[in-house]
N, C-alpha and C. Protein backbone atom coordinates (compact mmCIF):
# COMPACT_ATOMS: atom_id res chain seq x y z
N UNK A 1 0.84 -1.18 0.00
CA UNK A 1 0.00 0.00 0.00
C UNK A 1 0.89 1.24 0.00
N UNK A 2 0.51 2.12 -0.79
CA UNK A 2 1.14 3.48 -0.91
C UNK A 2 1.08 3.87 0.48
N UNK A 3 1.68 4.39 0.93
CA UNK A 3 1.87 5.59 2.25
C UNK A 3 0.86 6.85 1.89
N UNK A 4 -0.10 7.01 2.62
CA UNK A 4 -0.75 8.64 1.94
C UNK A 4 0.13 9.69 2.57
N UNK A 5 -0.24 10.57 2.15
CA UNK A 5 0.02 12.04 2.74
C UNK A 5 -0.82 12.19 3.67
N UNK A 6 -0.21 12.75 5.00
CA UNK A 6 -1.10 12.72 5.87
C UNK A 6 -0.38 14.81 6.72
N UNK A 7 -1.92 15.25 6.83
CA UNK A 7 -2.05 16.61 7.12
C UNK A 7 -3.08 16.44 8.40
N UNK A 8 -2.40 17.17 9.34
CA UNK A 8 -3.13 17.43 10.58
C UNK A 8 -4.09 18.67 10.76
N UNK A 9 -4.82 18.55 11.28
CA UNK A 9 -6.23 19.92 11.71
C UNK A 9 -5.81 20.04 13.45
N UNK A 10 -5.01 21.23 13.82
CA UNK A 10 -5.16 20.64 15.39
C UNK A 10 -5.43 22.06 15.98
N UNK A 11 -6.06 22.21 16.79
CA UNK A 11 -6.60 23.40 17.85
C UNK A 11 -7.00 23.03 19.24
N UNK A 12 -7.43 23.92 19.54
CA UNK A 12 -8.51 24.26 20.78
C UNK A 12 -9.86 23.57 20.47
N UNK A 13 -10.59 23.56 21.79
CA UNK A 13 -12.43 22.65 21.63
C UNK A 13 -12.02 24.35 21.25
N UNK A 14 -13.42 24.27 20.00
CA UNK A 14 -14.29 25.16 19.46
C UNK A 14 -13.24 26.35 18.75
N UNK A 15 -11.81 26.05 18.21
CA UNK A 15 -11.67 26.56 17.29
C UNK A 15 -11.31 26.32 15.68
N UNK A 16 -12.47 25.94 15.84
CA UNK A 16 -12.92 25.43 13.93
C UNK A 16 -12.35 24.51 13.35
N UNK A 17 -11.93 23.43 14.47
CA UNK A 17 -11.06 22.17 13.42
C UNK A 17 -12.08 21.23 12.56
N UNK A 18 -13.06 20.87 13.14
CA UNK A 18 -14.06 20.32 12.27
C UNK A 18 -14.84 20.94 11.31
N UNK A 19 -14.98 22.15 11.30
CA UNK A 19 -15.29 22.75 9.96
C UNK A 19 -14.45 23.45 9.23
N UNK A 20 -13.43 23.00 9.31
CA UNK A 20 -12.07 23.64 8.40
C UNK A 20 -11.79 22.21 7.87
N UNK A 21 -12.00 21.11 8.68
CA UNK A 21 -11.90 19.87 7.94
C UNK A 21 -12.86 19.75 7.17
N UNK A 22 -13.81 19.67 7.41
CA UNK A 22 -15.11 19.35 6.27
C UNK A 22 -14.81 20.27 4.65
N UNK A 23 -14.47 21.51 5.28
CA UNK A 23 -14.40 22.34 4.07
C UNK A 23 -13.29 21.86 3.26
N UNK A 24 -12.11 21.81 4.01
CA UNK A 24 -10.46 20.65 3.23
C UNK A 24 -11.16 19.73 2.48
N UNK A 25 -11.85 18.92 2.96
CA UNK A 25 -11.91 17.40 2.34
C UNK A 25 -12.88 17.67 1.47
N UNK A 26 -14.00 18.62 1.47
CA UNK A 26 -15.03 19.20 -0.15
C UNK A 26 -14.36 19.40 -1.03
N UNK A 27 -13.35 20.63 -0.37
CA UNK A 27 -12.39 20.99 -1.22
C UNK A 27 -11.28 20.40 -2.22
N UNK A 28 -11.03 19.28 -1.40
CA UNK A 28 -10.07 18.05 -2.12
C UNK A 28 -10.40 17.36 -3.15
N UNK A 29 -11.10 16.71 -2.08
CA UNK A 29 -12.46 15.99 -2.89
C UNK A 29 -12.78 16.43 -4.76
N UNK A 30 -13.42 17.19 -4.05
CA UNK A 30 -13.78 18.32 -5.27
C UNK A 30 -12.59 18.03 -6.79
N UNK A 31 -11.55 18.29 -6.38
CA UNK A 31 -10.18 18.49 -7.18
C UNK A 31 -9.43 17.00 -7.16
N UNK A 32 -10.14 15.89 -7.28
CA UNK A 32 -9.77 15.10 -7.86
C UNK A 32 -9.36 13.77 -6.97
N UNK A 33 -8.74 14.78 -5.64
CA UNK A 33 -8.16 13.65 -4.36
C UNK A 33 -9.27 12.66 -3.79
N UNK A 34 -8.48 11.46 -3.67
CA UNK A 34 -9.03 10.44 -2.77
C UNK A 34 -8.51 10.37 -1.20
N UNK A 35 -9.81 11.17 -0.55
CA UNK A 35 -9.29 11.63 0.98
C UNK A 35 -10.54 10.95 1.97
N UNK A 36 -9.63 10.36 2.87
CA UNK A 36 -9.70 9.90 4.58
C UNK A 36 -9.45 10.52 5.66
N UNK A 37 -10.43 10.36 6.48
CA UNK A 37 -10.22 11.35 7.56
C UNK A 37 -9.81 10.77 9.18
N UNK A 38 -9.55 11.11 10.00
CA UNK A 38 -9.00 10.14 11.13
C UNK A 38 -9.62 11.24 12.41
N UNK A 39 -10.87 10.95 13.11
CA UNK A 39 -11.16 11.65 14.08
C UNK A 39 -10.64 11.49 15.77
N UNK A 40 -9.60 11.91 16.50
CA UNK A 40 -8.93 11.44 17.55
C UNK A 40 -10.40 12.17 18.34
N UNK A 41 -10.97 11.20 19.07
CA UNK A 41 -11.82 11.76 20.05
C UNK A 41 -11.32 11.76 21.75
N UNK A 42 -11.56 12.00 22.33
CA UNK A 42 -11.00 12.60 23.93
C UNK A 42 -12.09 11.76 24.82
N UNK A 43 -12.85 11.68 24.66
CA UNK A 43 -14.07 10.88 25.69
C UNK A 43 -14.06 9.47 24.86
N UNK A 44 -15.25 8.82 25.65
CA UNK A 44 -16.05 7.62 25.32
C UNK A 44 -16.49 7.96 24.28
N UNK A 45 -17.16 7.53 23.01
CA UNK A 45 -18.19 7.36 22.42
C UNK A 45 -18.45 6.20 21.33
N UNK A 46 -20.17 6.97 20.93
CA UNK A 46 -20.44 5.61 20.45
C UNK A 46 -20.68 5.48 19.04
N UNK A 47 -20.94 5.08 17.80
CA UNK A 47 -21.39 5.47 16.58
C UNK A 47 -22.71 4.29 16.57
N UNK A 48 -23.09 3.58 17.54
CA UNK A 48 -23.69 2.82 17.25
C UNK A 48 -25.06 3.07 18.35
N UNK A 49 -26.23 2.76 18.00
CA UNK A 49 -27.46 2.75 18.35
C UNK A 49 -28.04 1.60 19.40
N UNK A 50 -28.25 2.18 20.67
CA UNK A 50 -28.81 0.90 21.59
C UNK A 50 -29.68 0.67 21.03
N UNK A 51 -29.97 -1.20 21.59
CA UNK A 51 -30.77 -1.78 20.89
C UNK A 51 -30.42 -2.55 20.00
N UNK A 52 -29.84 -1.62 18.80
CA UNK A 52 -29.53 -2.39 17.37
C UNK A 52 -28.85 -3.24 17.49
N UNK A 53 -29.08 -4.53 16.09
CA UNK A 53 -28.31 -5.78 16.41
C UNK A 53 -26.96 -5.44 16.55
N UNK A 54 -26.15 -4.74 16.06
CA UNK A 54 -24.51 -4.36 16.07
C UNK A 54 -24.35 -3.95 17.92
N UNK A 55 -25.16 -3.05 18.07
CA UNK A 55 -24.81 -2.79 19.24
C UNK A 55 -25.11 -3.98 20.32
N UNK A 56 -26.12 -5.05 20.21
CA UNK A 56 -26.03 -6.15 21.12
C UNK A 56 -24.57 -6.80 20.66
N UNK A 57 -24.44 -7.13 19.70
CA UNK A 57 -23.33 -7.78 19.16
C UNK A 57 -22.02 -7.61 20.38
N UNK A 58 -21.80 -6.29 20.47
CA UNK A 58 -20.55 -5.70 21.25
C UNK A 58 -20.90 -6.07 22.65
N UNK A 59 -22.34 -5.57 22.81
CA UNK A 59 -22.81 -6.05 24.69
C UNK A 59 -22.26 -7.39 24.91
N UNK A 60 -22.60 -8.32 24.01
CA UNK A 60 -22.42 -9.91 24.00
C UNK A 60 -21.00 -9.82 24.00
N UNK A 61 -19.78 -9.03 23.64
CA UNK A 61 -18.14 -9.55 24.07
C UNK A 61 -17.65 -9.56 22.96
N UNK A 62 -18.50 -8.98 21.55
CA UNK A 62 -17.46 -9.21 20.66
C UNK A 62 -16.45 -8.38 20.10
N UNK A 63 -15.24 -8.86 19.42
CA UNK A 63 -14.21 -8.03 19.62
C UNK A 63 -14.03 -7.28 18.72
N UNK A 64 -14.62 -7.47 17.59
CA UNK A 64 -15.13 -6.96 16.24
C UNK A 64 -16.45 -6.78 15.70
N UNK A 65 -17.04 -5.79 15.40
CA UNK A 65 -17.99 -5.91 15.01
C UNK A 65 -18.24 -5.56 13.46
N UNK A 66 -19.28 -5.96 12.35
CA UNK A 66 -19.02 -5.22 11.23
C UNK A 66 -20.25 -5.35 10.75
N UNK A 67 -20.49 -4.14 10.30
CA UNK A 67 -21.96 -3.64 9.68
C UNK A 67 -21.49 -3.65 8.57
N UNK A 68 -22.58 -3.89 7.47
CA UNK A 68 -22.16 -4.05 5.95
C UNK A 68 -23.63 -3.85 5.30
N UNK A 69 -23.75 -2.81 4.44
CA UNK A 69 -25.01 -2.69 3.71
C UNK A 69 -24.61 -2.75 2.05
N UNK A 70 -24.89 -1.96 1.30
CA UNK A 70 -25.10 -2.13 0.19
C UNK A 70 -24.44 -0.70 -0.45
N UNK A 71 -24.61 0.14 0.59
CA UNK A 71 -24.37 1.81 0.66
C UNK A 71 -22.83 1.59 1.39
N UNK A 72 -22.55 0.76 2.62
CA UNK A 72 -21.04 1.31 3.20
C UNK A 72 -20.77 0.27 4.32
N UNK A 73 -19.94 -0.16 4.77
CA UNK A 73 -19.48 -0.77 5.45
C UNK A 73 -18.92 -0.23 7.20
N UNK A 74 -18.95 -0.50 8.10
CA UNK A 74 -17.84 0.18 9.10
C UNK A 74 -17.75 -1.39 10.32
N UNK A 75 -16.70 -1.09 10.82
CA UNK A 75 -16.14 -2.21 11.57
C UNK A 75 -15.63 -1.05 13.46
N UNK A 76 -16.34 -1.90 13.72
CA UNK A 76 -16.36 -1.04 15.27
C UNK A 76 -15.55 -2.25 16.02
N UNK A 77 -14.23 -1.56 16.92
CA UNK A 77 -13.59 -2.65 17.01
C UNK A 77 -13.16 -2.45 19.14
N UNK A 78 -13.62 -3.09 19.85
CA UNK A 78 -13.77 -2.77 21.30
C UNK A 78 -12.30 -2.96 21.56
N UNK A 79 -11.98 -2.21 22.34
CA UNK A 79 -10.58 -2.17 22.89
C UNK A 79 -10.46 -2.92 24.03
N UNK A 80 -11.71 -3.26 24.97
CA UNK A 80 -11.82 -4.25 26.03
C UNK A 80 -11.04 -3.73 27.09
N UNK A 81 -10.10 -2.73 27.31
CA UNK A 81 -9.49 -1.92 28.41
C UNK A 81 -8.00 -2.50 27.98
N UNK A 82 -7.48 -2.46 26.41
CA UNK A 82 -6.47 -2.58 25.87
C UNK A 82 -6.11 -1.23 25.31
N UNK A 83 -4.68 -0.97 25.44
CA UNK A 83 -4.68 0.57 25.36
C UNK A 83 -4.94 1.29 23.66
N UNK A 84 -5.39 2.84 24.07
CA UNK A 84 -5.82 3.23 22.50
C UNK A 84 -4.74 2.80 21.29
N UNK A 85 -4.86 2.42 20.24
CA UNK A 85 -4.13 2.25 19.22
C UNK A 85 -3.37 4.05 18.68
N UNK A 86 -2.36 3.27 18.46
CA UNK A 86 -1.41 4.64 17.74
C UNK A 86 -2.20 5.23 16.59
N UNK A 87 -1.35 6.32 15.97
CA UNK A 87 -2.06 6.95 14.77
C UNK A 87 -1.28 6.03 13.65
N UNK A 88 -0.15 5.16 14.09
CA UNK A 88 0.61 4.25 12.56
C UNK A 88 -0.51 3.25 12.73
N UNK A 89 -0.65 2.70 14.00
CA UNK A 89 -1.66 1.58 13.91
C UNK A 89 -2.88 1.75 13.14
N UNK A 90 -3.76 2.94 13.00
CA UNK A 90 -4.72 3.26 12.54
C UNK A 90 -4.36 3.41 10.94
N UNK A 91 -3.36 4.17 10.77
CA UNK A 91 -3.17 4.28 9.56
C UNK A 91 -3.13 3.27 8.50
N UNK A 92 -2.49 1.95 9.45
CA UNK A 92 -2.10 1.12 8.70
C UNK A 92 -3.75 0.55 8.47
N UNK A 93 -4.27 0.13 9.04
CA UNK A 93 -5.72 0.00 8.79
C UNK A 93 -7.30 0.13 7.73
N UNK A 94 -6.39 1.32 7.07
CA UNK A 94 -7.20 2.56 6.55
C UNK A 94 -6.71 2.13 4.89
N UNK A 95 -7.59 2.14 4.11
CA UNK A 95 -7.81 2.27 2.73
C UNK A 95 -6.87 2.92 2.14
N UNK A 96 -5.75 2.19 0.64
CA UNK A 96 -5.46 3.19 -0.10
C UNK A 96 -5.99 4.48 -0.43
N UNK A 97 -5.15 5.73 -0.60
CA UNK A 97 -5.81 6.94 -0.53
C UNK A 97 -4.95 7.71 -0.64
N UNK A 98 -4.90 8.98 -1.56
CA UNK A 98 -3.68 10.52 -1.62
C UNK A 98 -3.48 11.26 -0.37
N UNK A 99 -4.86 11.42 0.77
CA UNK A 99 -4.21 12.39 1.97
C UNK A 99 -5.07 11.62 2.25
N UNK A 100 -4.83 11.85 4.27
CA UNK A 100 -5.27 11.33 5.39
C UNK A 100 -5.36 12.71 6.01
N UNK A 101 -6.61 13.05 6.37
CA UNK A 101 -7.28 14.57 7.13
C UNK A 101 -7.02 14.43 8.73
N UNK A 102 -6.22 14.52 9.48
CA UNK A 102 -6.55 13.81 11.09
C UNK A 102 -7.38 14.89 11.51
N UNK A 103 -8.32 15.12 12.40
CA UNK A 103 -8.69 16.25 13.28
C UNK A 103 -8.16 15.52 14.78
N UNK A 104 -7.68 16.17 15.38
CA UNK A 104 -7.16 16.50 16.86
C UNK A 104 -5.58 15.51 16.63
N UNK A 105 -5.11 15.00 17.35
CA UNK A 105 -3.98 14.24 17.77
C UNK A 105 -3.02 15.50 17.87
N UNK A 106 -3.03 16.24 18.21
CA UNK A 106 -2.36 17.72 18.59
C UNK A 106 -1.03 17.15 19.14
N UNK A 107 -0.46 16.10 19.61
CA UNK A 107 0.65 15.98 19.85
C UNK A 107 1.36 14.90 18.76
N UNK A 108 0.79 14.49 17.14
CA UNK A 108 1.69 13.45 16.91
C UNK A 108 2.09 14.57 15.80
N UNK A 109 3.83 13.97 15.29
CA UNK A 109 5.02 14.79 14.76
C UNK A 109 4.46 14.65 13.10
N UNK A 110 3.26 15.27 12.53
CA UNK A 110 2.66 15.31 11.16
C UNK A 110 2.54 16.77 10.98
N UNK A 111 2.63 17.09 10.05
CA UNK A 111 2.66 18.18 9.20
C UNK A 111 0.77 19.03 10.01
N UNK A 112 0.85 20.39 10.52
CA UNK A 112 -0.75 20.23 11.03
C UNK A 112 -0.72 21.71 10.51
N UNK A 113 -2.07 21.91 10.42
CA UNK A 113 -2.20 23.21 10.54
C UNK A 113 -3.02 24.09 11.72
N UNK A 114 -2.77 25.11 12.25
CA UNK A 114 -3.53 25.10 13.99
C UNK A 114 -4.72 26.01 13.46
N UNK A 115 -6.03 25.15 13.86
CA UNK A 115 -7.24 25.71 13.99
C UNK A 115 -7.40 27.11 15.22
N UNK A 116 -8.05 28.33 14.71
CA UNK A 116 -7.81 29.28 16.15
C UNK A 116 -8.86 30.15 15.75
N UNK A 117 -10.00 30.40 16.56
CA UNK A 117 -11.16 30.89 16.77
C UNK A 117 -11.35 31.97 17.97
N UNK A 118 -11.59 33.13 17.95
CA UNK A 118 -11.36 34.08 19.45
C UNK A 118 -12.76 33.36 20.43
N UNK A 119 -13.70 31.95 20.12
CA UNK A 119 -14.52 31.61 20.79
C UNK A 119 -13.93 30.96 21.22
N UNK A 120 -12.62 29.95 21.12
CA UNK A 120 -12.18 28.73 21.60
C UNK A 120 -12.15 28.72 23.16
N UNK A 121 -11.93 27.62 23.18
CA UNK A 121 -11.77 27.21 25.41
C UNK A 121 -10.84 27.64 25.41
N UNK A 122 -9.75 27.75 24.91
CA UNK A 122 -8.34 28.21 25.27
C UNK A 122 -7.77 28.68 24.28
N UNK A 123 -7.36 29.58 23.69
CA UNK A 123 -6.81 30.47 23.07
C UNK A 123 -5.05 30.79 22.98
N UNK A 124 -4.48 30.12 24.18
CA UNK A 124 -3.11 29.72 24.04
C UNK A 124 -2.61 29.19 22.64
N UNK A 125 -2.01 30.14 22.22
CA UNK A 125 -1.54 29.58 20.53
C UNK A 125 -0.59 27.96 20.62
N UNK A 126 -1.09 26.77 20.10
CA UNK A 126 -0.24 25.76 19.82
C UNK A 126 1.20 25.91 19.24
N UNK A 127 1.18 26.80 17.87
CA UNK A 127 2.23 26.81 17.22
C UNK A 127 3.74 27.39 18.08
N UNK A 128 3.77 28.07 18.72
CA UNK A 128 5.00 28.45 19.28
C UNK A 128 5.94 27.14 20.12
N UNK A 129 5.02 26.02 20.57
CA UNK A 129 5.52 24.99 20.86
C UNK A 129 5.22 23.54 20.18
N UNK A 130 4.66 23.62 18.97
CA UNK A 130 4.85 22.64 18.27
C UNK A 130 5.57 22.73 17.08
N UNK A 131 6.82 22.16 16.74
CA UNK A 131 7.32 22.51 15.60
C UNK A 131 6.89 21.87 13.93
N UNK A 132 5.51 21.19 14.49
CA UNK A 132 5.06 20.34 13.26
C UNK A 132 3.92 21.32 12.19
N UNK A 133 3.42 21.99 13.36
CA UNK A 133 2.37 23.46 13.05
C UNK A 133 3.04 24.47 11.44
N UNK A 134 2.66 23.98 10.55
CA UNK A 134 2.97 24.38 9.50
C UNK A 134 2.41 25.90 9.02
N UNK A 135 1.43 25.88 9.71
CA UNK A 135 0.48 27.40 8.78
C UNK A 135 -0.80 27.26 10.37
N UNK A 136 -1.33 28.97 10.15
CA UNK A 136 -1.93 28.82 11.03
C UNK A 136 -3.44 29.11 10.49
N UNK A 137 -5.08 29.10 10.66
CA UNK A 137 -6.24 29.53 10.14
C UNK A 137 -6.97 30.19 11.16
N UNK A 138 -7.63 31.69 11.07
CA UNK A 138 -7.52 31.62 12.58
C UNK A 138 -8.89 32.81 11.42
N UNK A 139 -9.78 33.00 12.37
CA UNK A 139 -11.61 34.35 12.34
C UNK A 139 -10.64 35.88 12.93
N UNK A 140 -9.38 35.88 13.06
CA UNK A 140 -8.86 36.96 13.51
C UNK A 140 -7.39 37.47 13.10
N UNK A 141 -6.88 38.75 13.21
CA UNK A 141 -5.56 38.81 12.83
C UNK A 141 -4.76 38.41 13.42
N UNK A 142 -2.92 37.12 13.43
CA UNK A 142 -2.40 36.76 13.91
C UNK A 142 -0.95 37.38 13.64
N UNK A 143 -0.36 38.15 13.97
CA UNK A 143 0.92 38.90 13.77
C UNK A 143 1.85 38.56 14.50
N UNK A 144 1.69 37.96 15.65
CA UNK A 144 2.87 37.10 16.21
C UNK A 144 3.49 35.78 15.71
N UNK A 145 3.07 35.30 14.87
CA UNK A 145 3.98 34.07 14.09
C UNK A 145 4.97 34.65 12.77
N UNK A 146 5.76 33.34 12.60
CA UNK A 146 6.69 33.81 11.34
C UNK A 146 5.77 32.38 10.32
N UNK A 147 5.00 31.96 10.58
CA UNK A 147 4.19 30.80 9.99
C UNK A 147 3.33 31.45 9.06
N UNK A 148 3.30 31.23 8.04
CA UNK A 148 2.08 31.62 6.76
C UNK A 148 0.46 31.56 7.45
N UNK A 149 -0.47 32.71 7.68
CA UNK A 149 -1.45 32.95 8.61
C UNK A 149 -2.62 32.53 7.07
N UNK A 150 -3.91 32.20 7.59
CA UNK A 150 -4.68 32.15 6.57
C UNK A 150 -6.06 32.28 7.15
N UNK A 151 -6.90 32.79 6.76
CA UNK A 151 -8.62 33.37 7.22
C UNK A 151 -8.79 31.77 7.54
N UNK A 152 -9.72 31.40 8.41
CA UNK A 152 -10.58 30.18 9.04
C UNK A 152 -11.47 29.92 7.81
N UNK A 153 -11.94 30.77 7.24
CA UNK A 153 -12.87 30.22 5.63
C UNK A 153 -11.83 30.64 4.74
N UNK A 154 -11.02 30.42 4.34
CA UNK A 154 -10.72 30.93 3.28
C UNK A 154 -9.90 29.14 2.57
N UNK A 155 -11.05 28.39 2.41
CA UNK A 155 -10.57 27.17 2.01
C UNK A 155 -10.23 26.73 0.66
N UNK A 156 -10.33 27.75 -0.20
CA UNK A 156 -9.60 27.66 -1.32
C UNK A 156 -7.71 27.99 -1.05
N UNK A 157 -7.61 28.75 -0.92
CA UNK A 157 -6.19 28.99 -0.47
C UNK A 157 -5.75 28.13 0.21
N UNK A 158 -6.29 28.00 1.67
CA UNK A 158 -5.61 26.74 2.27
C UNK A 158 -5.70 25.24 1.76
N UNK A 159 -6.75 24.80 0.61
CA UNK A 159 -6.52 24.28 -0.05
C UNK A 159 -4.90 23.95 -1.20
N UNK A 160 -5.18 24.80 -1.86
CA UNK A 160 -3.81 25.39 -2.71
C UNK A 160 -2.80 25.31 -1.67
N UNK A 161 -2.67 25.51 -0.57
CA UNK A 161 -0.83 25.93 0.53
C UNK A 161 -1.27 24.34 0.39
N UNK A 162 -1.74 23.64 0.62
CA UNK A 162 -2.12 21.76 1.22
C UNK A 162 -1.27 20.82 -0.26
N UNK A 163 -2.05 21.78 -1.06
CA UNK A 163 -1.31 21.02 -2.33
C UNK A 163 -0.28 20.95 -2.37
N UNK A 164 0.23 22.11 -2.12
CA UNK A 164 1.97 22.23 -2.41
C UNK A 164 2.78 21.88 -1.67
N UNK A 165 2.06 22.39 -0.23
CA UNK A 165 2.95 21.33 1.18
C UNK A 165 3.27 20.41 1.10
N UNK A 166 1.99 19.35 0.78
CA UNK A 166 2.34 17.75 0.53
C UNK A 166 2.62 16.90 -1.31
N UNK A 167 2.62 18.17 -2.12
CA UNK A 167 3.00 17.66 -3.21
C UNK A 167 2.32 16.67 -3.56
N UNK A 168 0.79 16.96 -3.35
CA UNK A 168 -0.28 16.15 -3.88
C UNK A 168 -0.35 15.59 -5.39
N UNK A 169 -0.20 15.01 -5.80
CA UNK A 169 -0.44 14.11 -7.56
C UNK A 169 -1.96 13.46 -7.22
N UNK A 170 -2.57 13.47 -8.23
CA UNK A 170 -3.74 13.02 -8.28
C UNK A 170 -3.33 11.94 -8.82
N UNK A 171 -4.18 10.76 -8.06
CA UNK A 171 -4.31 9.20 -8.47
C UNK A 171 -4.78 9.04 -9.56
């Protein structure tokens, strides 16, 4: 399997990493790329529906589960109080594909760009101590970096810097 290109989304809760991702991956999308996304979540959760047979499935102990329709597939896989899997572990997992979108994993050494919103929980800029923080997207003016700054919507452009960063070729 090819290695994709893999570009990070990393911020603060509530400064625009999930809708700066959505807009990336339209945007990609759009222009030809075959793109995956990797959501690092912080709590419990669930994608699956009490009740439903998948979700008894897991109640009952199983260690895999896999839904399969006609429309899409997904495989829900219980960790059983085995520790979270890495981001190589995941990767390796994951479908041939040109980029890999992560939202959060704010500490692994990938190319990211820092989400920054003046609503966020914390507003402490990432980039001054991460040296992976490539470009920053921020609803406000940022004059303290030497990092290429870019509007929070302005997803054509940060589109275009994405291309060239990772030297995207279309499949």
């Amino acid at each position: 399997m090819k290695h994709p290109k893999i570009l990070g989304i990393s911020g603060w809760k509530n400064s625009g990493k999930t809708g700066l991702t959505v807009r990336l991956v339209t945007e990609l999308v759009a222009r030809g790329y075959k793109v995956s996304t990797i959501k690092h979540a912080h709590h419990d959760f669930d994608i699956d529906k009490v009740g439903a047979d998948s979700f008894r499935h897991r109640q009952a102990g199983a260690h895999e589960v896999t839904i399969v329709s006609g429309t899409r597939f997904a495989i829900m896989h219980e960790l059983r109080g085995a520790p979270e899997p890495s981001l190589e572990e995941i990767l390796a997992r994951i479908a041939p594909c040109d980029i890999v979108v992560i939202e959060g994993y704010k500490r692994e050494p990938v190319p990211k760009i820092e989400a920054r919103r003046l609503e966020a929980a914390n507003r402490t800029p990432l980039a001054p101590t991460d040296p992976h923080i490539v470009a920053i997207a921020a609803d406000h003016a940022v004059t303290d970096s030497p990092l290429p700054v870019f509007d929070l919507d302005d997803t054509l452009t940060i589109a275009d810097f994405v291309v060239d960063l990772l030297e995207l070729k279309r499949s």
